[in-house]
PDB file of N, CA and C in Angstrom:
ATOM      1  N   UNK A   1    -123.494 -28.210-173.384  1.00  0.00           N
ATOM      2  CA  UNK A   1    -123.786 -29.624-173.547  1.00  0.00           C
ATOM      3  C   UNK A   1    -124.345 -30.193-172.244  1.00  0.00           C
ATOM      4  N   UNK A   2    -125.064 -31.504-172.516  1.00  0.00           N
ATOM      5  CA  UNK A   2    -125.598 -31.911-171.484  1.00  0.00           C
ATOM      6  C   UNK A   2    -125.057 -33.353-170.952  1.00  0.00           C
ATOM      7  N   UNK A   3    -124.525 -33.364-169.558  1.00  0.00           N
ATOM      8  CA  UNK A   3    -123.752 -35.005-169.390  1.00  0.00           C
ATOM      9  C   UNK A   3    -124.992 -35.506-168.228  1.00  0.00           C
ATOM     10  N   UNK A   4    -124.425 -36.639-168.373  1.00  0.00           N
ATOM     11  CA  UNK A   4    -125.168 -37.587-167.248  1.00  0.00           C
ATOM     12  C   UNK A   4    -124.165 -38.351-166.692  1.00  0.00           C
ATOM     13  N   UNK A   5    -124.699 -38.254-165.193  1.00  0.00           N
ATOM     14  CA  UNK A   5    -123.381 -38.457-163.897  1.00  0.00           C
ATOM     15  C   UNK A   5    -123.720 -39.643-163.465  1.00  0.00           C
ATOM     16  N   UNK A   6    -123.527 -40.729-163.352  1.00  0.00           N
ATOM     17  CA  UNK A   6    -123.601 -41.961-162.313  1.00  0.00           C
ATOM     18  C   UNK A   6    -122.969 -42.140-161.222  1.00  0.00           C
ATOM     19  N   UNK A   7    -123.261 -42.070-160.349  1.00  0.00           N
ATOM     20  CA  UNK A   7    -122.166 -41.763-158.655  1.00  0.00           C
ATOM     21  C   UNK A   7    -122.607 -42.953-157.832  1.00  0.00           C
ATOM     22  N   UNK A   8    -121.553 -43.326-157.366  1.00  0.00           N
ATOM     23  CA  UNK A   8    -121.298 -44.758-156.293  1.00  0.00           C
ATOM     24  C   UNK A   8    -120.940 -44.147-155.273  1.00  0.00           C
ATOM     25  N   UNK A   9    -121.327 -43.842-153.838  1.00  0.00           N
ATOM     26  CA  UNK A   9    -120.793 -43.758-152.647  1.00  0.00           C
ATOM     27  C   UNK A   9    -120.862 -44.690-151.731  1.00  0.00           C
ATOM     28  N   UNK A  10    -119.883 -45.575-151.504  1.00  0.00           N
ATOM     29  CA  UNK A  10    -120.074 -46.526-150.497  1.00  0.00           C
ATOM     30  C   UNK A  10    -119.597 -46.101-149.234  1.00  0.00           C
ATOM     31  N   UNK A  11    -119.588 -47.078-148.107  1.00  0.00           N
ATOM     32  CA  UNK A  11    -119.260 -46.816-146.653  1.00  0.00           C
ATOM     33  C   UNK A  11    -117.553 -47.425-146.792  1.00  0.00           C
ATOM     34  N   UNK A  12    -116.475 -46.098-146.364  1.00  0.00           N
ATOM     35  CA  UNK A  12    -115.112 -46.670-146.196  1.00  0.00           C
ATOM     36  C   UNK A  12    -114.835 -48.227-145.845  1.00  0.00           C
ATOM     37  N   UNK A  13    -114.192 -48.650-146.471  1.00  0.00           N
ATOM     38  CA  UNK A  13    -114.056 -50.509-146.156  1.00  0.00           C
ATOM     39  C   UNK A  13    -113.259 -50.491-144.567  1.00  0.00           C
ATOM     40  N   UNK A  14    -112.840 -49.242-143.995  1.00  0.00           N
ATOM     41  CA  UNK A  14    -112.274 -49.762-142.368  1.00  0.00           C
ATOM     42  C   UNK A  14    -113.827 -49.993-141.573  1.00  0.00           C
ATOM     43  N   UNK A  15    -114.414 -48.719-142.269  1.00  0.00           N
ATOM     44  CA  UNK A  15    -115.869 -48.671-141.080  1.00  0.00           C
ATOM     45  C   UNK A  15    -116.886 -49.852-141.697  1.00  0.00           C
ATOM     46  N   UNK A  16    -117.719 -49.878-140.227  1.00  0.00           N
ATOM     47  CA  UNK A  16    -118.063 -51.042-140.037  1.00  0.00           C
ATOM     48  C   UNK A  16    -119.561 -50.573-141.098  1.00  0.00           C
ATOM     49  N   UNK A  17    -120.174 -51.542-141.532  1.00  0.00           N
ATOM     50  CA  UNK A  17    -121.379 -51.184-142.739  1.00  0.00           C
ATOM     51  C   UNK A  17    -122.275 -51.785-141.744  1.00  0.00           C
ATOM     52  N   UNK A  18    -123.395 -51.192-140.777  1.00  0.00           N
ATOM     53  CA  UNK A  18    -124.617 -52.274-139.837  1.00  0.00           C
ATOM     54  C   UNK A  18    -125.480 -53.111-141.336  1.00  0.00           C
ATOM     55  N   UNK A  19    -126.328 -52.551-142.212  1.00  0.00           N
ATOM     56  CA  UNK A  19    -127.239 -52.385-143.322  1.00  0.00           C
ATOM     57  C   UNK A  19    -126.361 -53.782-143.601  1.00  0.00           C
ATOM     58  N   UNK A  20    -125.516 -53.644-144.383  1.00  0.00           N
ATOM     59  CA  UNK A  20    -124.550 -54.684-145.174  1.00  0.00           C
ATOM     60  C   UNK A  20    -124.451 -55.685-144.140  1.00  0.00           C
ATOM     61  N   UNK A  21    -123.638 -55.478-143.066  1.00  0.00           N
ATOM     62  CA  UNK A  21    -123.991 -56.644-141.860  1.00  0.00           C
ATOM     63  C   UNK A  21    -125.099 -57.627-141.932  1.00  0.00           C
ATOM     64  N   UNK A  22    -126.177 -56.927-141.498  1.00  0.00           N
ATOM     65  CA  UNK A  22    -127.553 -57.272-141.450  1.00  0.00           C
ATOM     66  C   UNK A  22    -127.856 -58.307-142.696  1.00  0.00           C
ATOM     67  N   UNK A  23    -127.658 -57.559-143.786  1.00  0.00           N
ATOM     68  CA  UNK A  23    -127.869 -58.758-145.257  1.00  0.00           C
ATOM     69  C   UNK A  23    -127.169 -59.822-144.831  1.00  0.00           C
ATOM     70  N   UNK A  24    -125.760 -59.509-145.012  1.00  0.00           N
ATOM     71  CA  UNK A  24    -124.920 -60.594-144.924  1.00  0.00           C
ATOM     72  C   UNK A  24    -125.110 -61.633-143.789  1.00  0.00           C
ATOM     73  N   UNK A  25    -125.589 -61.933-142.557  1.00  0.00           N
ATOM     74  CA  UNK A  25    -125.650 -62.082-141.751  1.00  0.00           C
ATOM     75  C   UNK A  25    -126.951 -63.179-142.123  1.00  0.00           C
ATOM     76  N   UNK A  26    -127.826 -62.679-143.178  1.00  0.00           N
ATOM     77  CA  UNK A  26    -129.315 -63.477-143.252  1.00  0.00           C
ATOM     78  C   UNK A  26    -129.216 -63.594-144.356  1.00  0.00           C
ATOM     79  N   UNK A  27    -128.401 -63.725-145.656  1.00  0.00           N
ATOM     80  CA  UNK A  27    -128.092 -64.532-146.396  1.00  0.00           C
ATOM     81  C   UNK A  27    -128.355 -66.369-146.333  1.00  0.00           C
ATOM     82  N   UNK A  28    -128.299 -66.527-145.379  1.00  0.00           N
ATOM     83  CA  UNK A  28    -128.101 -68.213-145.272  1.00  0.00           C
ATOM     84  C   UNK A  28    -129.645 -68.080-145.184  1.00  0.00           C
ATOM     85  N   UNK A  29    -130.439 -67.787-144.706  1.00  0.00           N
ATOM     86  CA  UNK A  29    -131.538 -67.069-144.533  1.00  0.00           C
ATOM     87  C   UNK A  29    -133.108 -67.903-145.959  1.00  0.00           C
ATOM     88  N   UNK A  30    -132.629 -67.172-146.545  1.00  0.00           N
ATOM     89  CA  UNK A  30    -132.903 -67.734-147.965  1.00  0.00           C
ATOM     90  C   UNK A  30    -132.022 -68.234-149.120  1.00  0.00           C
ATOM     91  N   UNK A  31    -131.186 -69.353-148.884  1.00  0.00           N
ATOM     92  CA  UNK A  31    -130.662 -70.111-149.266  1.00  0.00           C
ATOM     93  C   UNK A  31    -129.199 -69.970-150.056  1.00  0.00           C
ATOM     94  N   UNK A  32    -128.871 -68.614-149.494  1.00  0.00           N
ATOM     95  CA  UNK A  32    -127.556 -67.776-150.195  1.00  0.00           C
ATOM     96  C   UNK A  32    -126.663 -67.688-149.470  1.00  0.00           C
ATOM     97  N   UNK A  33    -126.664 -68.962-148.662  1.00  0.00           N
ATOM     98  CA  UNK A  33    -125.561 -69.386-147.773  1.00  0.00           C
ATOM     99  C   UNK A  33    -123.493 -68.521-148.295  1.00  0.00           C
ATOM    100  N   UNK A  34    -123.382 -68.509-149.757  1.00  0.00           N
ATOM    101  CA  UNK A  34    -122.290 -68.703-150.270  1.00  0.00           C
ATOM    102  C   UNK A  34    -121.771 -66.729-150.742  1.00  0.00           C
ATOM    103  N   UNK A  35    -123.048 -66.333-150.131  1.00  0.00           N
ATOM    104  CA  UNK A  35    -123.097 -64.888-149.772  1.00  0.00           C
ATOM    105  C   UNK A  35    -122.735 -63.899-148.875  1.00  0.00           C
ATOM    106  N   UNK A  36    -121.450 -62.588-149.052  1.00  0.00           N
ATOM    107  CA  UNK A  36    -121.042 -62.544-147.924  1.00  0.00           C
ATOM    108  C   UNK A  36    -120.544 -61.331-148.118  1.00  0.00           C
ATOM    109  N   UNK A  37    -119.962 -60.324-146.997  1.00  0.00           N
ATOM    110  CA  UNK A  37    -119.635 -59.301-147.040  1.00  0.00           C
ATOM    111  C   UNK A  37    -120.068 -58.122-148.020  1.00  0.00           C
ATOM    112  N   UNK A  38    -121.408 -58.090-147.704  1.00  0.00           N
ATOM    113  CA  UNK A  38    -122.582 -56.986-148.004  1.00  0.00           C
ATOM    114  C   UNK A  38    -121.819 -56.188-147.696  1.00  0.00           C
ATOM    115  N   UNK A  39    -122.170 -54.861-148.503  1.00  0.00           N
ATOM    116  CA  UNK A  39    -121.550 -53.851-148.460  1.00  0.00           C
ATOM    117  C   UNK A  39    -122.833 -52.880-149.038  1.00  0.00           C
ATOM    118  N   UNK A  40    -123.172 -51.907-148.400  1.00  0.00           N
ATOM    119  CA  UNK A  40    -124.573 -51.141-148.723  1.00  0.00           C
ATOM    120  C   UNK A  40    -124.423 -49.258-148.915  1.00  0.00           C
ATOM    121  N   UNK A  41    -124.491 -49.277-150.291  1.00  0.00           N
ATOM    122  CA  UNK A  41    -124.000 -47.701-150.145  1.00  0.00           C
ATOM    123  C   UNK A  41    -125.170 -47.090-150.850  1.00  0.00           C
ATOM    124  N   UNK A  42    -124.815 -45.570-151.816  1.00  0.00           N
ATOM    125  CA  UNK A  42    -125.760 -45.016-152.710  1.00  0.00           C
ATOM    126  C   UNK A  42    -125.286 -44.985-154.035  1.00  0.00           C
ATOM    127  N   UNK A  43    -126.516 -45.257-154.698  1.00  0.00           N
ATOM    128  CA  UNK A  43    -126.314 -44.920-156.469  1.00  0.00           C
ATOM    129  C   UNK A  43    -127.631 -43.325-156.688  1.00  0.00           C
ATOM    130  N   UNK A  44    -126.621 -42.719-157.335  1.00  0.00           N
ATOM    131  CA  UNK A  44    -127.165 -41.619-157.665  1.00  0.00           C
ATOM    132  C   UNK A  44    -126.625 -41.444-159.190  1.00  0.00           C
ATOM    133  N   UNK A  45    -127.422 -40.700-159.845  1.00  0.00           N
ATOM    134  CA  UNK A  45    -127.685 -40.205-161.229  1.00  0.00           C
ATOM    135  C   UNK A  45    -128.124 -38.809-161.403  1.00  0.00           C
ATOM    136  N   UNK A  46    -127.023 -38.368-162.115  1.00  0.00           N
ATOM    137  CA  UNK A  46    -128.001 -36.752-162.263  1.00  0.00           C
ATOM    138  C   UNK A  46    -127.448 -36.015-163.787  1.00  0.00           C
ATOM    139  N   UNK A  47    -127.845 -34.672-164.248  1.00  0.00           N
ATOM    140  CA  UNK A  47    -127.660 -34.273-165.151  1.00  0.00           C
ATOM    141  C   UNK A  47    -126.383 -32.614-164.946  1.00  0.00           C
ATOM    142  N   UNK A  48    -126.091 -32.694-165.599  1.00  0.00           N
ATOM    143  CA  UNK A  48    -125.163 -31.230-165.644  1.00  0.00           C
ATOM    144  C   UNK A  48    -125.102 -30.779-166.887  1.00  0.00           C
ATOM    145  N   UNK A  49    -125.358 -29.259-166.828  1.00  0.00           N
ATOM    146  CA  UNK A  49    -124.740 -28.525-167.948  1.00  0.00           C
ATOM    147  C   UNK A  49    -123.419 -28.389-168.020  1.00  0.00           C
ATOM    148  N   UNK A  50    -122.873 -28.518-169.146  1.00  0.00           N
ATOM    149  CA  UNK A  50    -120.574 -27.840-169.173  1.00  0.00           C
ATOM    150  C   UNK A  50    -120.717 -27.561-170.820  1.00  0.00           C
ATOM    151  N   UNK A  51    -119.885 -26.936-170.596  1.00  0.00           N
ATOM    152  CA  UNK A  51    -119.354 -26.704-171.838  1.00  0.00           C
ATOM    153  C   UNK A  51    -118.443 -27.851-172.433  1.00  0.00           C
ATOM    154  N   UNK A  52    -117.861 -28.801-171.621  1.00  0.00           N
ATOM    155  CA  UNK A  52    -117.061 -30.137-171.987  1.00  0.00           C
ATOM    156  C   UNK A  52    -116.991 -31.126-170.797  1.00  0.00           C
ATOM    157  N   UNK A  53    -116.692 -32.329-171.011  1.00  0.00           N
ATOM    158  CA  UNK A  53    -116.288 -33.518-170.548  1.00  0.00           C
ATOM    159  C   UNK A  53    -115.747 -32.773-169.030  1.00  0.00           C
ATOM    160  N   UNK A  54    -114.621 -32.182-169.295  1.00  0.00           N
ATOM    161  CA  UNK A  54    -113.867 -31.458-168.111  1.00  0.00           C
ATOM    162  C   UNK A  54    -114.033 -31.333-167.084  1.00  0.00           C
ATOM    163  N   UNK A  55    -115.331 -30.375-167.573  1.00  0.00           N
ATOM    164  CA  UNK A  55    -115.894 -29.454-166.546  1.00  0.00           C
ATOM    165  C   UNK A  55    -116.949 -29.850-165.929  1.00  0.00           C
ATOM    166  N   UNK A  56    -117.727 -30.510-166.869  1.00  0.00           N
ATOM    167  CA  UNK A  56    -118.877 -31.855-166.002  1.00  0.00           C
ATOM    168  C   UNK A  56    -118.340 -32.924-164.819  1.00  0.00           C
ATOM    169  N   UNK A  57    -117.042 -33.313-165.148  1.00  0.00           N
ATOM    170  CA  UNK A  57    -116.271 -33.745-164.403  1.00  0.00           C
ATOM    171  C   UNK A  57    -116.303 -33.180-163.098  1.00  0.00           C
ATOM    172  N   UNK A  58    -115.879 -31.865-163.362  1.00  0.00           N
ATOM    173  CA  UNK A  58    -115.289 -30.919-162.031  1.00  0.00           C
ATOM    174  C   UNK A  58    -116.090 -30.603-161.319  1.00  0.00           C
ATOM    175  N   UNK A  59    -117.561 -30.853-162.002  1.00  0.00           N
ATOM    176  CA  UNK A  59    -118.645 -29.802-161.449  1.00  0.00           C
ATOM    177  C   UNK A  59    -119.400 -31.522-160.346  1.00  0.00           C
ATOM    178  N   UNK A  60    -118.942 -32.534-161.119  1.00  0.00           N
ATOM    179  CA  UNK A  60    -119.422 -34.123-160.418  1.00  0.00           C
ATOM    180  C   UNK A  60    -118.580 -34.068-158.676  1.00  0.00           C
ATOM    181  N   UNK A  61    -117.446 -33.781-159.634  1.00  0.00           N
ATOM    182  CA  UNK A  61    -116.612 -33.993-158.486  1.00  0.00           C
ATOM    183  C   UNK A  61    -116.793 -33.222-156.740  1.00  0.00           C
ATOM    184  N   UNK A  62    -116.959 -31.879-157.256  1.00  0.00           N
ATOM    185  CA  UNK A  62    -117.239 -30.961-156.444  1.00  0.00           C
ATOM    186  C   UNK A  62    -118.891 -31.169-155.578  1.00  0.00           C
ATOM    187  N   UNK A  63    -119.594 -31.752-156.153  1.00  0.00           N
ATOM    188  CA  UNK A  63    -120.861 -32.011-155.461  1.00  0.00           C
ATOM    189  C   UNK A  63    -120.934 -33.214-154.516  1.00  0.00           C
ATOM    190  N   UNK A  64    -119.942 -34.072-155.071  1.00  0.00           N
ATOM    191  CA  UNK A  64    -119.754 -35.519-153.998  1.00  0.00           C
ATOM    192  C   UNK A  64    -118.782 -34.821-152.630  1.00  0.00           C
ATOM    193  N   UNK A  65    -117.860 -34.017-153.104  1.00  0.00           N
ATOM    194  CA  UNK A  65    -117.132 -33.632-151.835  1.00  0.00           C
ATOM    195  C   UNK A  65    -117.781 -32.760-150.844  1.00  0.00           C
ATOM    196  N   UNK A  66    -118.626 -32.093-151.791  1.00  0.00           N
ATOM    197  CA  UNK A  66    -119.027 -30.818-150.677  1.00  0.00           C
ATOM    198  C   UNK A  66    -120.700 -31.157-150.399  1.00  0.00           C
ATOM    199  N   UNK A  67    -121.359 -32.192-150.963  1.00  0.00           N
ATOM    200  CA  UNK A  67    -122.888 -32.208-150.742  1.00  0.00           C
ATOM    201  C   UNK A  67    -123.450 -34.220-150.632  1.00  0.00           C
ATOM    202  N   UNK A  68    -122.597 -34.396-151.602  1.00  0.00           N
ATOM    203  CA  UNK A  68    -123.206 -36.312-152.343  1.00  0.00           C
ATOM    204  C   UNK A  68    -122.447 -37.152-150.605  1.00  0.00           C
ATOM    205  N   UNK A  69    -121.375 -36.864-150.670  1.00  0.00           N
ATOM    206  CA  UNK A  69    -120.494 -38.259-149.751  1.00  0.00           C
ATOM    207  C   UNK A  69    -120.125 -37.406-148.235  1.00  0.00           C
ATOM    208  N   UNK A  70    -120.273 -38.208-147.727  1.00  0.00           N
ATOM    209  CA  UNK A  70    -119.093 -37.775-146.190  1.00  0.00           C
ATOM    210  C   UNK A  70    -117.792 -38.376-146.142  1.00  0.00           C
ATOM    211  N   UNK A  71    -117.519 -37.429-146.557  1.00  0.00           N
ATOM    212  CA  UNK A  71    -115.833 -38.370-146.612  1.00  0.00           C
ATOM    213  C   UNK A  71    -114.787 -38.446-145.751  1.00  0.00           C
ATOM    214  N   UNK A  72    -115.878 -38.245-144.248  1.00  0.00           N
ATOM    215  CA  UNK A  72    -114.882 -39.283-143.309  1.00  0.00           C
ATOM    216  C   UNK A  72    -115.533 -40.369-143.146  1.00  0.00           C
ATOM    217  N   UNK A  73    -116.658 -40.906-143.471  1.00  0.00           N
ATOM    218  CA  UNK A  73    -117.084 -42.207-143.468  1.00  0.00           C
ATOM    219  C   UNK A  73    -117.834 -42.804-144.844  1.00  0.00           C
ATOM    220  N   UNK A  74    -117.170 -42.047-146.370  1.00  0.00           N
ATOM    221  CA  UNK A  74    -117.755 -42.552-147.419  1.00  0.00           C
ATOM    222  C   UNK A  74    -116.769 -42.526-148.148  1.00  0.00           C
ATOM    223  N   UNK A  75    -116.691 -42.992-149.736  1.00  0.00           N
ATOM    224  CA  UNK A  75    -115.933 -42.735-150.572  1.00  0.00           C
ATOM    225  C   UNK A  75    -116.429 -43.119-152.074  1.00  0.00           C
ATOM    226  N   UNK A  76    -116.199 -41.919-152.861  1.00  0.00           N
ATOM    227  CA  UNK A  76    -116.996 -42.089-154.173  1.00  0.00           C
ATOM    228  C   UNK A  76    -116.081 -42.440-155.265  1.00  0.00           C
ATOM    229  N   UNK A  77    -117.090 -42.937-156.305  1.00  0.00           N
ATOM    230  CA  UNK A  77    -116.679 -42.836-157.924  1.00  0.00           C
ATOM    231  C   UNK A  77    -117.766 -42.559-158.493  1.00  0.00           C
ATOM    232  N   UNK A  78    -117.885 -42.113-159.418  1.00  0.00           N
ATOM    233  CA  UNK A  78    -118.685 -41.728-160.736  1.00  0.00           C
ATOM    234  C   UNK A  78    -117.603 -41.927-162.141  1.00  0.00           C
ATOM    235  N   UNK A  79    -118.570 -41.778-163.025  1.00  0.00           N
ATOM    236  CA  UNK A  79    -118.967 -41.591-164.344  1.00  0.00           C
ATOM    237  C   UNK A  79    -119.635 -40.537-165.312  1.00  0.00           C
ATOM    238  N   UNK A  80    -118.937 -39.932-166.191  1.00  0.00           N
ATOM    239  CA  UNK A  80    -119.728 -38.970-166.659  1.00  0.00           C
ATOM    240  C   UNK A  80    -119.495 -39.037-168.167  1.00  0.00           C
ATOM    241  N   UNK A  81    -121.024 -39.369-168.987  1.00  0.00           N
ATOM    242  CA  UNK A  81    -121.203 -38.962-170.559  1.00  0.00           C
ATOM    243  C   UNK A  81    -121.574 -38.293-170.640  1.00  0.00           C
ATOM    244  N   UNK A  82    -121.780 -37.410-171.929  1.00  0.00           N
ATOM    245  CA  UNK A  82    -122.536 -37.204-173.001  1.00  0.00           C
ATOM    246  C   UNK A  82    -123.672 -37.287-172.957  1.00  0.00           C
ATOM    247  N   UNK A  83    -124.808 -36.647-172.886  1.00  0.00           N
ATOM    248  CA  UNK A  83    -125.826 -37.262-173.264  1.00  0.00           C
ATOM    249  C   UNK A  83    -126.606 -37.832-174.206  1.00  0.00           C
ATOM    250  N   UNK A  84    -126.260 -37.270-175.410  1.00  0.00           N
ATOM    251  CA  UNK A  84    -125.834 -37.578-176.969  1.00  0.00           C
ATOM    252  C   UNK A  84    -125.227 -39.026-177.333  1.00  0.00           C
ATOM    253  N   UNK A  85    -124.360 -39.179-176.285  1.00  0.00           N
ATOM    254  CA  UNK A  85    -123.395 -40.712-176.292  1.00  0.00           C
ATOM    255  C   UNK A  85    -124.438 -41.769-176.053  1.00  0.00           C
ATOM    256  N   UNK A  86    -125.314 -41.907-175.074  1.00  0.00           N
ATOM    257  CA  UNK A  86    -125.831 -42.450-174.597  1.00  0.00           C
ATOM    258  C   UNK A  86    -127.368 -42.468-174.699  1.00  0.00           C
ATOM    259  N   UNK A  87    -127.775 -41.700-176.207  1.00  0.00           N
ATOM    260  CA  UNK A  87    -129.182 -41.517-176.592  1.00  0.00           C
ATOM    261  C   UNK A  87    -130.324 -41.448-175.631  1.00  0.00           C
ATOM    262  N   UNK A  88    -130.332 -39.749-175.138  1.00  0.00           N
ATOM    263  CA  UNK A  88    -131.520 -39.032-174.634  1.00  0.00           C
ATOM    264  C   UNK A  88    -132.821 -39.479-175.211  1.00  0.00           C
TER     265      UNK A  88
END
């Protein structure tokens, strides 16, 4: 079967975000004064073969730890369907 992965890696909320800073900072900028604590990470999307839910899982999981995030200065979530669920 075929799933589709949606992955969020943002920057740990102790460490400092410069990118997110920067927005936030020039918010008032163009008139979004009421705008604040930018926070600037990655969205990624991808496909996997599994034989089930499970293992698409395991196989998501394993790519954010060892390739997608740095996880002394990131931290992820994802999502994983079906591709069937979600009409290819």
């Amino acid at each position: 079967m075929t799933f589709r992965a949606a992955i969020d890696i943002m920057p740990l909320p102790a460490l400092l975000d410069p990118q997110g800073k920067a927005v936030s900072s020039n918010m008032h900028n163009i008139g979004l004064a009421n705008i604040g604590n930018v926070r600037i990470g990655k969205h990624i999307t991808l496909e996997v073969e599994a034989a089930n839910q499970a293992e698409a899982e395991e196989q998501v999981k394993v790519a954010c730890e060892k390739l997608l995030a740095n996880q002394i200065m990131e931290q992820f979530e994802f999502h994983v369907e079906a591709v069937e669920a979600v009409g290819k």
